[in-house]
PDB file of N, CA and C in Angstrom:
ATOM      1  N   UNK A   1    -116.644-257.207 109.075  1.00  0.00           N
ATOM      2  CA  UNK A   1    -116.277-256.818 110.421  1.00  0.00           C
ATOM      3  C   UNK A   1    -116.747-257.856 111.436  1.00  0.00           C
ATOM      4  N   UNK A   2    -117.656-258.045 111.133  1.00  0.00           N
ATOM      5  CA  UNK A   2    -118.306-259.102 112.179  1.00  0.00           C
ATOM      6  C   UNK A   2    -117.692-260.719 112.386  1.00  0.00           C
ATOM      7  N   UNK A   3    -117.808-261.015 110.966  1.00  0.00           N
ATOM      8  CA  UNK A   3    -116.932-262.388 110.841  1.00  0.00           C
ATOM      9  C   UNK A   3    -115.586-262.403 111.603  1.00  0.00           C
ATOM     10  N   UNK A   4    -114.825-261.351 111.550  1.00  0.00           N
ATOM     11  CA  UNK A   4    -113.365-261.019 111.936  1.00  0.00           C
ATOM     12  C   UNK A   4    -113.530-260.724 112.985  1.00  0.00           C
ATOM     13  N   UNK A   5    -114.285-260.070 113.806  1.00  0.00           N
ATOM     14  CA  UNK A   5    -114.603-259.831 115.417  1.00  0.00           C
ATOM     15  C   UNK A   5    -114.704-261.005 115.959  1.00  0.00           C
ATOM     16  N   UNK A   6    -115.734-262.110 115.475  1.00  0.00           N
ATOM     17  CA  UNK A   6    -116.113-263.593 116.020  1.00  0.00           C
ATOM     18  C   UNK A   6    -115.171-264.304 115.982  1.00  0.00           C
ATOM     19  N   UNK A   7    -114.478-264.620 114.937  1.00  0.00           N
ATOM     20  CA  UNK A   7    -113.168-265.422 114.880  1.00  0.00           C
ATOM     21  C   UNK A   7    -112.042-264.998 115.896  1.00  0.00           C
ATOM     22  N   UNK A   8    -112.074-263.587 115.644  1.00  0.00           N
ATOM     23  CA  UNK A   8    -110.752-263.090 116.811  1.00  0.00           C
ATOM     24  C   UNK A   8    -111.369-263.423 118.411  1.00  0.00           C
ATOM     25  N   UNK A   9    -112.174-263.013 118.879  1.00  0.00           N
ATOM     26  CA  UNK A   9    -112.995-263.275 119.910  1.00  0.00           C
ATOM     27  C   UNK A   9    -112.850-264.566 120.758  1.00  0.00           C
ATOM     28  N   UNK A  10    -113.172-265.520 119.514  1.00  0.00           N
ATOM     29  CA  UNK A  10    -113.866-266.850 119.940  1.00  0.00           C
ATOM     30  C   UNK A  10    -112.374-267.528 120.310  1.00  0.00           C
ATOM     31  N   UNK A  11    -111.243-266.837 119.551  1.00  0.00           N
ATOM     32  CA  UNK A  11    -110.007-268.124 119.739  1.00  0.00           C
ATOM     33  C   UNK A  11    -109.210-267.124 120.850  1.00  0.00           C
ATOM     34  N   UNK A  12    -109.043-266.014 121.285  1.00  0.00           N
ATOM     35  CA  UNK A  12    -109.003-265.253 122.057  1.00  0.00           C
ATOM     36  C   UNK A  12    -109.615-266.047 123.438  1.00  0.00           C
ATOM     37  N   UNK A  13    -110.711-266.245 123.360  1.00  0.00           N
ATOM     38  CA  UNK A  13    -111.151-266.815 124.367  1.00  0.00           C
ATOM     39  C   UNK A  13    -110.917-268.677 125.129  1.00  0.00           C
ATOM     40  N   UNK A  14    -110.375-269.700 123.842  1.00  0.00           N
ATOM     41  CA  UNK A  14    -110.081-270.157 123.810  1.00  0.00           C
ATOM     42  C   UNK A  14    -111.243-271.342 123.083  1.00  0.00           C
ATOM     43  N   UNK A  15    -111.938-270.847 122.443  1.00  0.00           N
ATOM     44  CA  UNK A  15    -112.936-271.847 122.120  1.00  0.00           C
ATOM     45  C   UNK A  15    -112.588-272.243 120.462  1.00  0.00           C
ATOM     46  N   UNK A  16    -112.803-273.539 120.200  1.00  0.00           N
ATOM     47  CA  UNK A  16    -112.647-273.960 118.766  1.00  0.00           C
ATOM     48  C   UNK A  16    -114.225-273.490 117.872  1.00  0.00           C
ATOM     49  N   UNK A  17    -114.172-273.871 116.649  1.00  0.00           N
ATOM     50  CA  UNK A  17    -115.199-273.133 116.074  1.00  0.00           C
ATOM     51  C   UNK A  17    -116.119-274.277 116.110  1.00  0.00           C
ATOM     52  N   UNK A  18    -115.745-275.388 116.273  1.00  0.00           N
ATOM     53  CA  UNK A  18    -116.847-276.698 116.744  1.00  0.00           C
ATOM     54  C   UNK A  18    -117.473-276.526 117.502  1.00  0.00           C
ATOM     55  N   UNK A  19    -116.360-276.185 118.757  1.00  0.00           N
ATOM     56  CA  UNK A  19    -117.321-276.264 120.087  1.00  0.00           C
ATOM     57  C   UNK A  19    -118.391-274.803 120.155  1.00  0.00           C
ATOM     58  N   UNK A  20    -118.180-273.938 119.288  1.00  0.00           N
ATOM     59  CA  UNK A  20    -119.687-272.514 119.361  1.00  0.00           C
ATOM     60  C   UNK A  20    -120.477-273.449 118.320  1.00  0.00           C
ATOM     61  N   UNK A  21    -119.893-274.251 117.350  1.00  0.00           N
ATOM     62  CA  UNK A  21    -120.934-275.009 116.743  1.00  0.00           C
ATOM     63  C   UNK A  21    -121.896-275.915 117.468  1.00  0.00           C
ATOM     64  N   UNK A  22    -121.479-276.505 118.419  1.00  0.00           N
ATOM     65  CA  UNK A  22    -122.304-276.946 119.215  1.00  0.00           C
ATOM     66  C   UNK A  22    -123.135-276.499 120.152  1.00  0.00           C
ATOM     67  N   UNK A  23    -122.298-275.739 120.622  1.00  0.00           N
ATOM     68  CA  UNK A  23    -123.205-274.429 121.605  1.00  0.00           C
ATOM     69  C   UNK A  23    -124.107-274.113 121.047  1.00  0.00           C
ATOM     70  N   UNK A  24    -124.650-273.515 119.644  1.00  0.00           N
ATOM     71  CA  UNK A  24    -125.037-272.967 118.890  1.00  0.00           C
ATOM     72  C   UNK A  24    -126.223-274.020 118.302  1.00  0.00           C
ATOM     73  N   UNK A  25    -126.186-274.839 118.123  1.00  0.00           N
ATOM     74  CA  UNK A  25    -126.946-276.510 117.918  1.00  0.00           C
ATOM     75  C   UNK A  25    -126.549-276.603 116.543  1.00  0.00           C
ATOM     76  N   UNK A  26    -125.770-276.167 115.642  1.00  0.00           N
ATOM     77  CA  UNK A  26    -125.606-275.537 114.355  1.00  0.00           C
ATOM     78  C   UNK A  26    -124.565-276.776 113.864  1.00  0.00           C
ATOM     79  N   UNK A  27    -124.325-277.050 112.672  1.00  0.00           N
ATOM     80  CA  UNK A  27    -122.846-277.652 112.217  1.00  0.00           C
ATOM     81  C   UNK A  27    -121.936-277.178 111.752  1.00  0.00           C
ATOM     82  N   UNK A  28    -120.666-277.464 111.650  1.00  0.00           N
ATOM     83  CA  UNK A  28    -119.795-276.371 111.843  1.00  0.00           C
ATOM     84  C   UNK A  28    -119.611-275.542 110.454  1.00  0.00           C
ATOM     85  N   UNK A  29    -120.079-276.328 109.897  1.00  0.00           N
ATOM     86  CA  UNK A  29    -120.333-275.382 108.295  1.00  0.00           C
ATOM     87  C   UNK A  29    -120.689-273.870 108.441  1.00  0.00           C
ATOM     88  N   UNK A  30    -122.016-274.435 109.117  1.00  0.00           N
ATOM     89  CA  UNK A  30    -123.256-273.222 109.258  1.00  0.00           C
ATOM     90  C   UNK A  30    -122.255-272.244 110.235  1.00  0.00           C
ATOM     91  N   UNK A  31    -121.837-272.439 111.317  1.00  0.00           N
ATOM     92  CA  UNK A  31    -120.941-271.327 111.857  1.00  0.00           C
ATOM     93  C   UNK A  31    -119.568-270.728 111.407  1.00  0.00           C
ATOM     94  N   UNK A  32    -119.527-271.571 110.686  1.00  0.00           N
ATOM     95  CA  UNK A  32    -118.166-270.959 109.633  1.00  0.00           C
ATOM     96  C   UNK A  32    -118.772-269.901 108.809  1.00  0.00           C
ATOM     97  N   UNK A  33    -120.134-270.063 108.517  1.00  0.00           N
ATOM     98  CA  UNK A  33    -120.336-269.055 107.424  1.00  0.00           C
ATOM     99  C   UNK A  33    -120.545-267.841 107.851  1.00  0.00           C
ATOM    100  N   UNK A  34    -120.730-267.744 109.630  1.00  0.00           N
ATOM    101  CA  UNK A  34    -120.533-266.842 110.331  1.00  0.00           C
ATOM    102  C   UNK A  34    -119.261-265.924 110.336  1.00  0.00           C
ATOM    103  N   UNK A  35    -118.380-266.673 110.497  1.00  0.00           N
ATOM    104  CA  UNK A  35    -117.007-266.126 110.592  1.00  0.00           C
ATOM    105  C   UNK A  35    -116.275-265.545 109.286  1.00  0.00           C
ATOM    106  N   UNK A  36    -116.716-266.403 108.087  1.00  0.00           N
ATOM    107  CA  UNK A  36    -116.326-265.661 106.844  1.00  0.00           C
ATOM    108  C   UNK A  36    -117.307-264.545 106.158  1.00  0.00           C
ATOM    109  N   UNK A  37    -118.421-264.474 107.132  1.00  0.00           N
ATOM    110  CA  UNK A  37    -119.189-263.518 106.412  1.00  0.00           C
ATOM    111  C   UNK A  37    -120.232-263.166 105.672  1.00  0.00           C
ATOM    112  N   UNK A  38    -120.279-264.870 105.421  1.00  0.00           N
ATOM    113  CA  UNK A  38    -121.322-265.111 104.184  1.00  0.00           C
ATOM    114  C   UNK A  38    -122.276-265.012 105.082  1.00  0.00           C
ATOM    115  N   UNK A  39    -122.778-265.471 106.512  1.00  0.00           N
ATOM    116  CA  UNK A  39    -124.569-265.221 106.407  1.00  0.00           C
ATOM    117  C   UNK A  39    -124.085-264.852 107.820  1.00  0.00           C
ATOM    118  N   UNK A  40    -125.299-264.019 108.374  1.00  0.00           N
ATOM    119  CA  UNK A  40    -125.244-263.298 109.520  1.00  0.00           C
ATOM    120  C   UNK A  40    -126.168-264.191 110.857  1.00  0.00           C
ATOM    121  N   UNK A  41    -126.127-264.008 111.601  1.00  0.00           N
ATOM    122  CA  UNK A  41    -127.124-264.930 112.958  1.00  0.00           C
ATOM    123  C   UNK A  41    -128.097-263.837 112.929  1.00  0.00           C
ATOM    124  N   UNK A  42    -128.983-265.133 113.510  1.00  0.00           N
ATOM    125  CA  UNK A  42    -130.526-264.182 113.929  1.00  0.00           C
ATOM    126  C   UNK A  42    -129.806-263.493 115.382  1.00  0.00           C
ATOM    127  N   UNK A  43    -131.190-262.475 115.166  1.00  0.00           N
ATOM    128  CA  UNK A  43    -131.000-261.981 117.191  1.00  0.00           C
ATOM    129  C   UNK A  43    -130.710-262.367 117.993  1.00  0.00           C
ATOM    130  N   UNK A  44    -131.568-263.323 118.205  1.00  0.00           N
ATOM    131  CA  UNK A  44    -131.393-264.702 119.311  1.00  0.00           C
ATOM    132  C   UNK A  44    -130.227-265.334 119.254  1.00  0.00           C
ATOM    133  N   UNK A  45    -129.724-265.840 118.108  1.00  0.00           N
ATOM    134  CA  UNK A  45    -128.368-266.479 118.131  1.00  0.00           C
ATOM    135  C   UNK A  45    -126.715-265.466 118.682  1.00  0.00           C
ATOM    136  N   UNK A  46    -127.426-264.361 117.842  1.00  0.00           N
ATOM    137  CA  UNK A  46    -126.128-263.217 118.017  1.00  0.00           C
ATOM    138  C   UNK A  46    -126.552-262.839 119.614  1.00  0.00           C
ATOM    139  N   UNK A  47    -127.265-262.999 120.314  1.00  0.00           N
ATOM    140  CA  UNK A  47    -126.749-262.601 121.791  1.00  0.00           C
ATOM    141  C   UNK A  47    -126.213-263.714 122.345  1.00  0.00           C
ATOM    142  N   UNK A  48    -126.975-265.048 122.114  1.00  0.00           N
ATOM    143  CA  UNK A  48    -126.203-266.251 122.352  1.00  0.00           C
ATOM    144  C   UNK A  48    -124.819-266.134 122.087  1.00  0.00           C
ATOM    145  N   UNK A  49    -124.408-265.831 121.175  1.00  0.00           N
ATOM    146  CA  UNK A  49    -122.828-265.832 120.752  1.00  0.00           C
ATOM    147  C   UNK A  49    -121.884-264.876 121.706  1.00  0.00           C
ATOM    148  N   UNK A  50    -122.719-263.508 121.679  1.00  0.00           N
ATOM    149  CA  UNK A  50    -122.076-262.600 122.776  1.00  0.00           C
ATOM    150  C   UNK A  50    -122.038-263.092 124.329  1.00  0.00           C
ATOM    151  N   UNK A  51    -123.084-263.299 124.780  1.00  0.00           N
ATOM    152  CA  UNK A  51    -123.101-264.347 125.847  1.00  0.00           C
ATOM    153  C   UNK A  51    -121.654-265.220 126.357  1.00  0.00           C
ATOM    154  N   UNK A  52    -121.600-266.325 125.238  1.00  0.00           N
ATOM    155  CA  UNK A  52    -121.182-266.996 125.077  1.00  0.00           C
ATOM    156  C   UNK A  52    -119.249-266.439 125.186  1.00  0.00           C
ATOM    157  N   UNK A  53    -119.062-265.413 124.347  1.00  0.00           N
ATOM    158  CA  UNK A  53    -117.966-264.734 124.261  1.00  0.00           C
ATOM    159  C   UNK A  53    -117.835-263.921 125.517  1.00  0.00           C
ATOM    160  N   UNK A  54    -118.641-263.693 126.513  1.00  0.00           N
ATOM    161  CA  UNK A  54    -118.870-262.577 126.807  1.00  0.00           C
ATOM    162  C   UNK A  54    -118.711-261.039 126.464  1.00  0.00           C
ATOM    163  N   UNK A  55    -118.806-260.636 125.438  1.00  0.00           N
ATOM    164  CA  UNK A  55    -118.405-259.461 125.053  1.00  0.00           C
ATOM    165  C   UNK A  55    -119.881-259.076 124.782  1.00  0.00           C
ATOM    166  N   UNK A  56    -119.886-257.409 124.305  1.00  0.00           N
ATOM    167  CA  UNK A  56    -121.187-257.029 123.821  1.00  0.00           C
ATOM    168  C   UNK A  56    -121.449-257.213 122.369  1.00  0.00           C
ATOM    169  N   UNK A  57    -123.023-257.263 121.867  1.00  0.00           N
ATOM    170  CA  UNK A  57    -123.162-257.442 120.354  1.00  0.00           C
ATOM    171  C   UNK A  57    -122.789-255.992 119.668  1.00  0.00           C
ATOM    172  N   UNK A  58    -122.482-254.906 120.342  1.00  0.00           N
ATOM    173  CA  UNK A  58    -122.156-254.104 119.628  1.00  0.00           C
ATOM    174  C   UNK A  58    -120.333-254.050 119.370  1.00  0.00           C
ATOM    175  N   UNK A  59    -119.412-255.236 120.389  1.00  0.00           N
ATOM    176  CA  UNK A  59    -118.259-254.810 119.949  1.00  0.00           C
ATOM    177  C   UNK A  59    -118.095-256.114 118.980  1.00  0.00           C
ATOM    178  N   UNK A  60    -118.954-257.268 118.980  1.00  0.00           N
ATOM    179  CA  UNK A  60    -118.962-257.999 117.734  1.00  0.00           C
ATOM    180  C   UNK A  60    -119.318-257.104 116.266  1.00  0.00           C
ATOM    181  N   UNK A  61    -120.262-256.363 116.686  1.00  0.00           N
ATOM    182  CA  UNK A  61    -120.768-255.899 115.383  1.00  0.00           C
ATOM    183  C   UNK A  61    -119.960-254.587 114.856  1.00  0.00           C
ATOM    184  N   UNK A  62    -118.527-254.278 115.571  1.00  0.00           N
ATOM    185  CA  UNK A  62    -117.608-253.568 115.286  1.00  0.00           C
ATOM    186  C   UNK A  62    -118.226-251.858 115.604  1.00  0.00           C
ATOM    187  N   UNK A  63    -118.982-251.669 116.185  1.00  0.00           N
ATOM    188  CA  UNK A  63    -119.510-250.056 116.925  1.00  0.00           C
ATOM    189  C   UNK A  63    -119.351-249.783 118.512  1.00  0.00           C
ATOM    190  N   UNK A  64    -117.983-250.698 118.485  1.00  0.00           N
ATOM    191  CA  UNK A  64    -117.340-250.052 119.917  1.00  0.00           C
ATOM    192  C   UNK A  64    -116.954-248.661 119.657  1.00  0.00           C
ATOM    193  N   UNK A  65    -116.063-248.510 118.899  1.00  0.00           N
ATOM    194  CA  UNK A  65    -115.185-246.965 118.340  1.00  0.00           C
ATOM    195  C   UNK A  65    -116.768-245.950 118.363  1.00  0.00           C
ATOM    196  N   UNK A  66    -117.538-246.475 117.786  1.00  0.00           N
ATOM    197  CA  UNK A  66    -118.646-245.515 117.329  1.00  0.00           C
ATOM    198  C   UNK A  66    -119.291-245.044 119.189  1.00  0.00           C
ATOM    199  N   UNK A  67    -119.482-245.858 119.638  1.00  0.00           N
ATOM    200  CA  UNK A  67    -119.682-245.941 121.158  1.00  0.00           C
ATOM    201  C   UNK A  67    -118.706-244.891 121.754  1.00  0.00           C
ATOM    202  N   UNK A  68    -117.490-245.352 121.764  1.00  0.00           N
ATOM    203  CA  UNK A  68    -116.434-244.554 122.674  1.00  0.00           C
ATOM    204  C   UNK A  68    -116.830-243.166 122.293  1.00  0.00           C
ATOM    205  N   UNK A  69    -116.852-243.135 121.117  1.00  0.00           N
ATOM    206  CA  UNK A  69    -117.092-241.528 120.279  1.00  0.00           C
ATOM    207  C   UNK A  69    -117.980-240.464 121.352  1.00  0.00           C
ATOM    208  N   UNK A  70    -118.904-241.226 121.546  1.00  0.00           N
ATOM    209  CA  UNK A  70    -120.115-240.991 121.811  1.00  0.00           C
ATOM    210  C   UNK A  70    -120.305-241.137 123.335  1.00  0.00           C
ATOM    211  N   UNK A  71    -118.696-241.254 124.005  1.00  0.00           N
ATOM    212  CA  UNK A  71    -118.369-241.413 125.387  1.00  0.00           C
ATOM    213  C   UNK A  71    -118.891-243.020 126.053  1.00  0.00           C
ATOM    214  N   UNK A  72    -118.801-243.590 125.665  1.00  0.00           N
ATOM    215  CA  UNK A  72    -119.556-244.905 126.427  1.00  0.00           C
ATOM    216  C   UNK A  72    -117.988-245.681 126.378  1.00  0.00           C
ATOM    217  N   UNK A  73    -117.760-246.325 127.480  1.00  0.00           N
ATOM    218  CA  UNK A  73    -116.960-246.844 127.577  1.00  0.00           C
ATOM    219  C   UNK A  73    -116.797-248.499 128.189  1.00  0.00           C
ATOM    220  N   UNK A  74    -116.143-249.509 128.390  1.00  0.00           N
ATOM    221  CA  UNK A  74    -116.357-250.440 128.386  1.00  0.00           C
ATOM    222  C   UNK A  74    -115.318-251.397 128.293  1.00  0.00           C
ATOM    223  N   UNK A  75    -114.556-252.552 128.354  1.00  0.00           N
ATOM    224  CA  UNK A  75    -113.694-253.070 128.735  1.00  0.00           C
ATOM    225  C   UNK A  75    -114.231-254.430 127.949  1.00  0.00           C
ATOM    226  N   UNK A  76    -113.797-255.167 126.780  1.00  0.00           N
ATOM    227  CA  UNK A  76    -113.851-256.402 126.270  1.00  0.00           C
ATOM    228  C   UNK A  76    -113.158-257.445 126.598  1.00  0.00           C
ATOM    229  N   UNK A  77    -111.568-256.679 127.105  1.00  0.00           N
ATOM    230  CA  UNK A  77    -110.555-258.006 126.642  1.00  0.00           C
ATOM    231  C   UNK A  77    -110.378-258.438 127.984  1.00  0.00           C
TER     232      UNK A  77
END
């Protein structure tokens, strides 16, 4: 979920996966492995990323729906 949130997000927004690689101080390997899944960001990095996206770490981390449920509402796109 997460990988697929970041990827949709990041090109949505208009950013290449280099340029959060750089943002990120990371190479683009290491943030690819973000997007496919294989390894997750620390804290620090995953608000950086939200930041960065502006969106929240909970609609990266796919618990918007769980949110709305639960009445919280909020606007990403």
């Amino acid at each position: 979920m997460f990988g697929t949130r970041l990827n949709q997000t990041r090109k949505s927004k208009g950013f290449t996966a280099q340029q959060m690689a750089d943002f990120l101080s990371m190479n683009l390997r290491a943030y690819r492995n973000y997007e496919s899944d294989n390894r997750f960001p620390s804290p620090e990095t995953l608000v950086k990323i939200a930041d960065k996206l502006d969106v929240s770490i909970d609609f990266l981390l796919g618990r918007d729906d769980f949110l709305k449920s639960h009445g919280v509402f909020f606007d990403e796109h």
